[in-house]
N, C-alpha and C. Protein backbone atom coordinates (compact mmCIF):
# COMPACT_ATOMS: atom_id res chain seq x y z
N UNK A 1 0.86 -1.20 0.00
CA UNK A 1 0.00 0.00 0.00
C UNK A 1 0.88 1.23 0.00
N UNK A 2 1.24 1.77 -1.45
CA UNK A 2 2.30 2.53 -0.88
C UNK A 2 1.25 3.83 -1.95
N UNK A 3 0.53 3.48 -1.85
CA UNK A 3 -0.51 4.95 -2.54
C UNK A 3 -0.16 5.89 -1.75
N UNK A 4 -0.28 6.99 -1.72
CA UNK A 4 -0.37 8.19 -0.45
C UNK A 4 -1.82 8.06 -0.56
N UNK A 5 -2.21 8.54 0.61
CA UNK A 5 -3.38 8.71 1.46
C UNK A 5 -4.03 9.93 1.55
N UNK A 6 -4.97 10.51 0.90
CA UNK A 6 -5.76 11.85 1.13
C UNK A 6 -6.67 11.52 2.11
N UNK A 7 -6.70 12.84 2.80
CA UNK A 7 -8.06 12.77 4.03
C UNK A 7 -8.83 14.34 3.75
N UNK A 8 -10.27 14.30 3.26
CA UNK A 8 -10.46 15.11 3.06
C UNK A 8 -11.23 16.06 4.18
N UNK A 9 -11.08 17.05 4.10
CA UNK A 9 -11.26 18.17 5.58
C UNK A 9 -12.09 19.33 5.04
N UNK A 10 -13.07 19.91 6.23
CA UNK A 10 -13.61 20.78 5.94
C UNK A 10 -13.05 22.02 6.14
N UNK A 11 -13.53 23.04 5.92
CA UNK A 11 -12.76 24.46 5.74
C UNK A 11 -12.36 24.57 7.45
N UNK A 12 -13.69 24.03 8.08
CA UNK A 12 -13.56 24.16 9.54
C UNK A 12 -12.49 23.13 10.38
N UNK A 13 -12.31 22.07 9.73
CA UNK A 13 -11.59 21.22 10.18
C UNK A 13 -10.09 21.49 9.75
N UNK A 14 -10.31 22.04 8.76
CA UNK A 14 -8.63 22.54 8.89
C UNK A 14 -8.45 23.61 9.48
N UNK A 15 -9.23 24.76 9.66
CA UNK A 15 -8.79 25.35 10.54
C UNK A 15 -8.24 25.26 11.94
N UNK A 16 -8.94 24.51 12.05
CA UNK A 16 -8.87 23.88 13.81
C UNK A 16 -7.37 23.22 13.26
N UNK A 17 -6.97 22.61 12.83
CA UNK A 17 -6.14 22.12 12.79
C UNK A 17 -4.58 22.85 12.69
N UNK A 18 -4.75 24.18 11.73
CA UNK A 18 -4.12 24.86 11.87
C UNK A 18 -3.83 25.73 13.08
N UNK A 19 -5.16 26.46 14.00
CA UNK A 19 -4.87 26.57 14.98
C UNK A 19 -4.72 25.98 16.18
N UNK A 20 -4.56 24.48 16.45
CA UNK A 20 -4.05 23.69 16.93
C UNK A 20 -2.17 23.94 16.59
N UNK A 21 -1.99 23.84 15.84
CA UNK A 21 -0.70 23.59 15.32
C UNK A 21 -0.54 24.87 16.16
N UNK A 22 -0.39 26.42 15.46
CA UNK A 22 -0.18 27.16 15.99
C UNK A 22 -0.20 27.50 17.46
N UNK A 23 -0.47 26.77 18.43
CA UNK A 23 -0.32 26.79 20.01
C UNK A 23 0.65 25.99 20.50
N UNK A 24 1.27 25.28 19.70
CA UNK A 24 2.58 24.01 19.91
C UNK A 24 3.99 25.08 19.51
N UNK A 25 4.42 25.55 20.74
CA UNK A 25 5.54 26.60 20.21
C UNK A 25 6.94 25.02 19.83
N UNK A 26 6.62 24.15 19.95
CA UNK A 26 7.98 22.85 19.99
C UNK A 26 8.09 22.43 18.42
N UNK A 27 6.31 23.20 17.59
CA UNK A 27 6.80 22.39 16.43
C UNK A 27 7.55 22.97 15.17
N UNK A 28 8.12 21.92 14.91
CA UNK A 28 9.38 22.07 13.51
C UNK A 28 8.45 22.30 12.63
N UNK A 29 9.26 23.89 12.31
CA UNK A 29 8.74 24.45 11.13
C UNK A 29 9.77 24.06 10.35
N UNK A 30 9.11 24.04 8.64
CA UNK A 30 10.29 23.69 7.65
C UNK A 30 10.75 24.69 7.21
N UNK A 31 12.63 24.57 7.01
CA UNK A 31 13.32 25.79 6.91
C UNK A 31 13.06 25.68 5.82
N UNK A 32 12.91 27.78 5.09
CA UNK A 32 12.68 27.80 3.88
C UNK A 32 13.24 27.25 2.50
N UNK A 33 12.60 27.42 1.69
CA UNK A 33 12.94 26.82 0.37
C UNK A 33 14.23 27.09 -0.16
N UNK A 34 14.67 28.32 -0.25
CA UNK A 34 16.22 28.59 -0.45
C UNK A 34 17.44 28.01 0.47
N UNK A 35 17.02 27.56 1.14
CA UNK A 35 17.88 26.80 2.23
C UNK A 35 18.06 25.68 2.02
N UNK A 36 17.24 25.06 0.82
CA UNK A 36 17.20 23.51 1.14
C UNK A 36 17.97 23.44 -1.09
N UNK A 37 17.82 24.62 -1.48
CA UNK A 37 18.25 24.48 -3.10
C UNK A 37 19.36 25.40 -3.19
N UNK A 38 19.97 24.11 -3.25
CA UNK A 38 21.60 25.04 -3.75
C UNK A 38 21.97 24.86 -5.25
N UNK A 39 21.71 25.50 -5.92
CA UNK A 39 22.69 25.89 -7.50
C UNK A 39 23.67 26.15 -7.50
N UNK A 40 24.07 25.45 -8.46
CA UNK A 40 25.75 25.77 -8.83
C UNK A 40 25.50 26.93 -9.35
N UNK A 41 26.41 27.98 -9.10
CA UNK A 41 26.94 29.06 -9.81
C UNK A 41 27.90 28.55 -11.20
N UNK A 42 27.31 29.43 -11.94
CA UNK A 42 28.06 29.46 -13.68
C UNK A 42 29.13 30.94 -13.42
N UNK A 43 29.83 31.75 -12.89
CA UNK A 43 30.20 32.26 -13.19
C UNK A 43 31.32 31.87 -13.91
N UNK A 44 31.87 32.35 -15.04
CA UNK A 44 33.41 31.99 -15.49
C UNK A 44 33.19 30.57 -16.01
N UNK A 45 31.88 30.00 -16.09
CA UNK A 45 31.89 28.77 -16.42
C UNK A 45 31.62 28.84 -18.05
N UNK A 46 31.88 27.58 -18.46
CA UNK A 46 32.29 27.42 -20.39
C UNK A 46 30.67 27.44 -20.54
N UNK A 47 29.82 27.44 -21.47
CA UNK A 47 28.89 27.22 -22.09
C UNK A 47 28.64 25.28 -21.66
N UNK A 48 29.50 24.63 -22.35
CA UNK A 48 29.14 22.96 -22.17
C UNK A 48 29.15 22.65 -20.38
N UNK A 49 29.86 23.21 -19.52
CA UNK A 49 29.60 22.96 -18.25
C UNK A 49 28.36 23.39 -17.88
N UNK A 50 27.61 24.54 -18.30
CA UNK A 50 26.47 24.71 -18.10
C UNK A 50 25.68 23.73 -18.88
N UNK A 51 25.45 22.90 -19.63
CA UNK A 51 24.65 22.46 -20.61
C UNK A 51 24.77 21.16 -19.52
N UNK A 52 25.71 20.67 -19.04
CA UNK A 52 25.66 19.48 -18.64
C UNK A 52 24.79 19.27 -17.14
N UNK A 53 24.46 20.74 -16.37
CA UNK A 53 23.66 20.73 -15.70
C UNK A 53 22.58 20.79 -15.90
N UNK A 54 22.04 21.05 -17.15
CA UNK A 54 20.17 20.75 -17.79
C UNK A 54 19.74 19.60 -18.02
């Protein structure tokens, strides 16, 4: 069973859920998106070194 699993929620039920969350000062927020994607820099780089990263 390796489907992922949807659970579907009402506008109200996620809210609650969200403000649930929001009263838990312990929980791990995910660090942002630029933190987690690092690109190589092209400076000074040839044309084919860039090509080989596409």
């Amino acid at each position: 069973m390796d489907q992922p699993m949807f659970i579907a929620l009402t506008n109200e039920q996620f809210q609650e859920l969200v403000n649930n969350n929001n009263h838990q000062p312990n929980v791990q927020r995910a660090p942002p998106l630029h933190n987690l994607i690092r690109l190589p820099t092209f400076s000074g780089s040839s044309r084919e070194d860039v090509e080989t990263w596409i």
